[in-house]
Protein backbone atom coordinates (compact mmCIF):
# COMPACT_ATOMS: atom_id res chain seq x y z
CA UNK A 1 -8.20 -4.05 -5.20
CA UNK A 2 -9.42 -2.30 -2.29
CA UNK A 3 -7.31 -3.90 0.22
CA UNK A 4 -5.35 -2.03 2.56
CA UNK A 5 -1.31 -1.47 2.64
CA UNK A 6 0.31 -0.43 5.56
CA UNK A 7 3.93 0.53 5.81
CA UNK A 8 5.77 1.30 9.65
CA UNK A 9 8.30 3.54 9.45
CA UNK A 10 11.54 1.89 10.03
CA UNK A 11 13.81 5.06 10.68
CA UNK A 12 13.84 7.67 12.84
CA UNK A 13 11.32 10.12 11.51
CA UNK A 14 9.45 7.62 9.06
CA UNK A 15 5.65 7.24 10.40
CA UNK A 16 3.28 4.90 9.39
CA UNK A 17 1.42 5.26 6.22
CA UNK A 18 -1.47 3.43 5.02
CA UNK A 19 -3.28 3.77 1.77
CA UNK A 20 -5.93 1.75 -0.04
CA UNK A 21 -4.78 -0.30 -3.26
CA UNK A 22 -6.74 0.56 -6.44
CA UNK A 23 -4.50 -1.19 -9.06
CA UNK A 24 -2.82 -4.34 -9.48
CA UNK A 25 -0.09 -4.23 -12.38
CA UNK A 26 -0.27 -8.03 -12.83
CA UNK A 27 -2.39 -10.66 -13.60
CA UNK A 28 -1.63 -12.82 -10.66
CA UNK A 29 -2.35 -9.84 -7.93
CA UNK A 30 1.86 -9.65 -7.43
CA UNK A 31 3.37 -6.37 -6.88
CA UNK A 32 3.43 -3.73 -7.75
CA UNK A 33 0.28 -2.59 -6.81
CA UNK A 34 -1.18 1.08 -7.51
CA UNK A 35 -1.70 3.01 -3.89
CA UNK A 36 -3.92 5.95 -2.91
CA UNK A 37 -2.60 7.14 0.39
CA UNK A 38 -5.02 7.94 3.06
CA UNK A 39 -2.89 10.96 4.23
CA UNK A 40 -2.88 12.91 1.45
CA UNK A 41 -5.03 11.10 -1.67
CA UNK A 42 -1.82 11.13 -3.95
CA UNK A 43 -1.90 7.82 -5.80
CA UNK A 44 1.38 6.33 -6.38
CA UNK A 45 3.38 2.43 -7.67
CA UNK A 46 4.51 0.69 -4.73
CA UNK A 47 6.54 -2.28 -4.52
CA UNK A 48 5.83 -3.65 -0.59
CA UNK A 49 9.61 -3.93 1.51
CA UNK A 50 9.72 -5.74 4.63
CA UNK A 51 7.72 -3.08 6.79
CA UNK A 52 4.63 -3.58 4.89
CA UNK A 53 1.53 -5.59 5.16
CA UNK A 54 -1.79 -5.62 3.37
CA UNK A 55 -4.83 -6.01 5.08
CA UNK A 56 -8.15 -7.69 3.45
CA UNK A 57 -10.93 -4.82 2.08
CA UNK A 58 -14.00 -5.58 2.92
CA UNK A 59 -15.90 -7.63 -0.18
């Protein structure tokens, strides 16, 4: 928790989102992992494609 995932939008009109992860669903810190999103503070259960990274939070 606390690390940051970033996604690059891919398709035409897709921007890059990034959001900060509050939630891991597993044990073992594998997906999916619970997301607030910087741009609008929605939370939300994202399983990471190919266009995402996570970053290390600060600890």
């Amino acid at each position: 928790m606390g690390d940051r995932l970033i996604v690059e939008g891919t398709y035409g009109g897709n921007v890059r989102r990034e959001g900060v992860v509050v939630g891991v669903e597993h044990a073992d810190g594998s997906p999916p992992y619970r997301v607030r999103w910087l741009d609008n503070g929605h939370e939300s259960l994202v399983y990471p494609g190919p266009d995402a990274r996570v970053l290390p939070g600060r600890r």
